[in-house]
Protein backbone atom coordinates (compact mmCIF):
# COMPACT_ATOMS: atom_id res chain seq x y z
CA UNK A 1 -1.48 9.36 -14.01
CA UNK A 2 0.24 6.94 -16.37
CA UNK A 3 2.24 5.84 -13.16
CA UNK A 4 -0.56 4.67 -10.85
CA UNK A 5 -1.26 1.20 -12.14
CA UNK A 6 2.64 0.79 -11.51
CA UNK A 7 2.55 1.97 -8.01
CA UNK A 8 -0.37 -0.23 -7.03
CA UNK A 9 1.17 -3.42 -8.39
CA UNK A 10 4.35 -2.36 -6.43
CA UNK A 11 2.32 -1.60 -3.68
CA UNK A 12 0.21 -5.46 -3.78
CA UNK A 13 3.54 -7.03 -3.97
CA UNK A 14 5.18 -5.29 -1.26
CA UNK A 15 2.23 -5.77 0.61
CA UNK A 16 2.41 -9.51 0.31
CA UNK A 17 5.78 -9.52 1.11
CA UNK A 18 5.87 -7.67 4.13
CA UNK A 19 2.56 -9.26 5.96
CA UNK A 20 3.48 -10.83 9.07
CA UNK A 21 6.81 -9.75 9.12
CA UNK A 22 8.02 -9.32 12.72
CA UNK A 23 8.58 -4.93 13.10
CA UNK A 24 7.14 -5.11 9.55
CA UNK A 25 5.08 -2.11 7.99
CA UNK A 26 1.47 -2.72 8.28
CA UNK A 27 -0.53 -3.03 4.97
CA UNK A 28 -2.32 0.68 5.32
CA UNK A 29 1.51 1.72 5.99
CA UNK A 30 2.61 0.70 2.58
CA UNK A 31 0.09 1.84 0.57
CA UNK A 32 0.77 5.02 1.93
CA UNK A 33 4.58 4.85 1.41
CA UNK A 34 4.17 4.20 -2.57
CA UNK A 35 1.28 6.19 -3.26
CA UNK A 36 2.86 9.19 -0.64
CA UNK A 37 1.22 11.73 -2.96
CA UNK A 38 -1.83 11.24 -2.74
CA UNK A 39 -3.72 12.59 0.24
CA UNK A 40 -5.12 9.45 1.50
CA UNK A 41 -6.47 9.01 5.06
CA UNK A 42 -5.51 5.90 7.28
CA UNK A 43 -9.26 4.63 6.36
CA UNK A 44 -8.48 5.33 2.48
CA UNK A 45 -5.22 3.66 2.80
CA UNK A 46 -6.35 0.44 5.06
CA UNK A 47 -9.54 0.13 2.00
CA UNK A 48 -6.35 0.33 -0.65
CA UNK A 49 -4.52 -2.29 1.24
CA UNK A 50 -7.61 -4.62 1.22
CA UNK A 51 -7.80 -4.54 -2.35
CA UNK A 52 -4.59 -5.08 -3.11
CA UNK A 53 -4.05 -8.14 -1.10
C-alpha cells in the first residue's frame, strides 16, 4: 500500500478545493472517489474526510 499516503494527500486537497462549491461533491463523497477500493462505509468515509480537512 505504497500508494495510500498519495491518495490521501490527493484526497485533502481535493477536499479543500471542492468545499462549498455550489453542485460540488461533499467531503465523504471524495474520499470515497480516490480511495474507491477500499470498502469504506459513508460513516468511515465522512471520519476520513474530517481528518483530512
Amino acid at each position: 500500500m505504497m500508494l495510500l499516503p498519495e491518495f490521501v494527500r490527493m484526497a485533502r486537497q481535493a477536499v479543500r478545493d471542492l468545499r462549498g462549491q455550489p453542485g460540488g461533491p461533499t467531503p465523504p463523497e471524495v474520499v470515497r472517489r480516490f480511495l474507491w477500493f477500499l470498502p469504506l462505509t459513508d460513516d468511515q468515509a465522512r471520519a476520513v474526510a474530517l481528518r483530512v480537512r
